[in-house]
Protein backbone atom coordinates (compact mmCIF):
# COMPACT_ATOMS: atom_id res chain seq x y z
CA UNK A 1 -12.23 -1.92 15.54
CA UNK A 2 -12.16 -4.05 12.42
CA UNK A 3 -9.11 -3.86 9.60
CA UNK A 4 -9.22 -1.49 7.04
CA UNK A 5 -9.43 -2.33 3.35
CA UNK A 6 -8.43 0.02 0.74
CA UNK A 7 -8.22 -0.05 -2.80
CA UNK A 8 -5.84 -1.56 -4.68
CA UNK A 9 -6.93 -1.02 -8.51
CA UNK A 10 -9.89 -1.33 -10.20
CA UNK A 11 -10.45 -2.83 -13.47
CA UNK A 12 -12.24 -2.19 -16.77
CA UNK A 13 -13.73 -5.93 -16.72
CA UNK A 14 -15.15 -7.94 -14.29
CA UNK A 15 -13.36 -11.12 -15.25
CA UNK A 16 -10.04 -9.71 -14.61
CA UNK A 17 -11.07 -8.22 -11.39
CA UNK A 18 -12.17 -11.93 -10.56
CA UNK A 19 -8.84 -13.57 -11.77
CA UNK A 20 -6.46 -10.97 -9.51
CA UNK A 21 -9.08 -11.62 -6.83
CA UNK A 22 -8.21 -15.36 -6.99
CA UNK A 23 -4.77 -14.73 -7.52
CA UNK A 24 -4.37 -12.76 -4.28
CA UNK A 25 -6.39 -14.85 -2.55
CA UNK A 26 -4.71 -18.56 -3.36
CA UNK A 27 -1.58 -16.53 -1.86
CA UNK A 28 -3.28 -15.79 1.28
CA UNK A 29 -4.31 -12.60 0.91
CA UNK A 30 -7.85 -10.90 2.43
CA UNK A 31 -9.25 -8.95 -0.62
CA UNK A 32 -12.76 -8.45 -1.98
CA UNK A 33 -14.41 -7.13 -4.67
CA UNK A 34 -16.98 -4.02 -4.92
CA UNK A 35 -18.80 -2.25 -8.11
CA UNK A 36 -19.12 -5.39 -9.47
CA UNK A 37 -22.54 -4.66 -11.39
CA UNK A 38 -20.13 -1.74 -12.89
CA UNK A 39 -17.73 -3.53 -15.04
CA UNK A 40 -18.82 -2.88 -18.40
CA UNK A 41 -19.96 0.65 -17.49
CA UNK A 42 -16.15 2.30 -17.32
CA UNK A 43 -17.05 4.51 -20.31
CA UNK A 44 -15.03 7.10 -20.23
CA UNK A 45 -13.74 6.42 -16.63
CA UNK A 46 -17.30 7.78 -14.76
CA UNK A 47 -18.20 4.50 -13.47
CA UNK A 48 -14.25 3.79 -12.27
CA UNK A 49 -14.86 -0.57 -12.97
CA UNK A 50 -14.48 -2.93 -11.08
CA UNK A 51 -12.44 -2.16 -7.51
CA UNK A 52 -10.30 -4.97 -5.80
CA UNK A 53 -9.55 -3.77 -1.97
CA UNK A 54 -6.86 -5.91 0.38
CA UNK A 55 -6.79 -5.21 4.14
CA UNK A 56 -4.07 -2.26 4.50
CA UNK A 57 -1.72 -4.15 6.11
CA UNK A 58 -1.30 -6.52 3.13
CA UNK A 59 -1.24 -3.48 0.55
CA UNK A 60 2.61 -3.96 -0.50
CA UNK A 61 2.69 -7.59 -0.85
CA UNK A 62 -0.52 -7.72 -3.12
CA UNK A 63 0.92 -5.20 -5.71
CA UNK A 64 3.79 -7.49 -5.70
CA UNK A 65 2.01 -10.74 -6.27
CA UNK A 66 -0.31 -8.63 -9.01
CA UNK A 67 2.70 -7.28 -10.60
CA UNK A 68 4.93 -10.37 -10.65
CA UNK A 69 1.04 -12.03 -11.91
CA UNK A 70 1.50 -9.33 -14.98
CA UNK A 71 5.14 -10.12 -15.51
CA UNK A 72 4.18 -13.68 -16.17
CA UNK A 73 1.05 -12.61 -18.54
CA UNK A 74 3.35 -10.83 -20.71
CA UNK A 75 6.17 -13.72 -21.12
CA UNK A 76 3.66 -16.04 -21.43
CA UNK A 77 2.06 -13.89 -24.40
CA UNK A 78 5.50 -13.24 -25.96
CA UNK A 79 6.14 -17.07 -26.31
């Protein structure tokens, strides 16, 4: 039986599903992208973006590399 993948967010955007997809993945994680062709349809949250999934396993450690990713965003914006 093969790993599960679940999701971990989606995203309004297709170019910031692509940079946390890098992100994750430059720090060893398994992740993968799906709705792709539905990035700039999120109007009004029926389409749901962009989704990023991780294998399950790896869940907790991804939010944390996304998360400390964000952190970094937002200093580097504030500078």
């Amino acid at each position: 039986m093969g790993q599960s993948y679940i999701i971990l967010r989606s995203y309004s955007h297709a170019h910031q599903a692509d940079l946390a997809l890098n992100k994750l993945k430059s720090e060893g994680i398994d992740a993968h992208l799906s709705d792709t062709n539905m990035g700039g349809l999120n109007y009004m949250g029926v389409a749901g973006g962009v989704k990023i999934h991780v294998a399950e396993e790896d869940i907790h450690r991804a939010q944390d590399i996304l998360s400390a990713n964000q952190s970094d965003l937002n200093e580097d914006q504030m500078k």
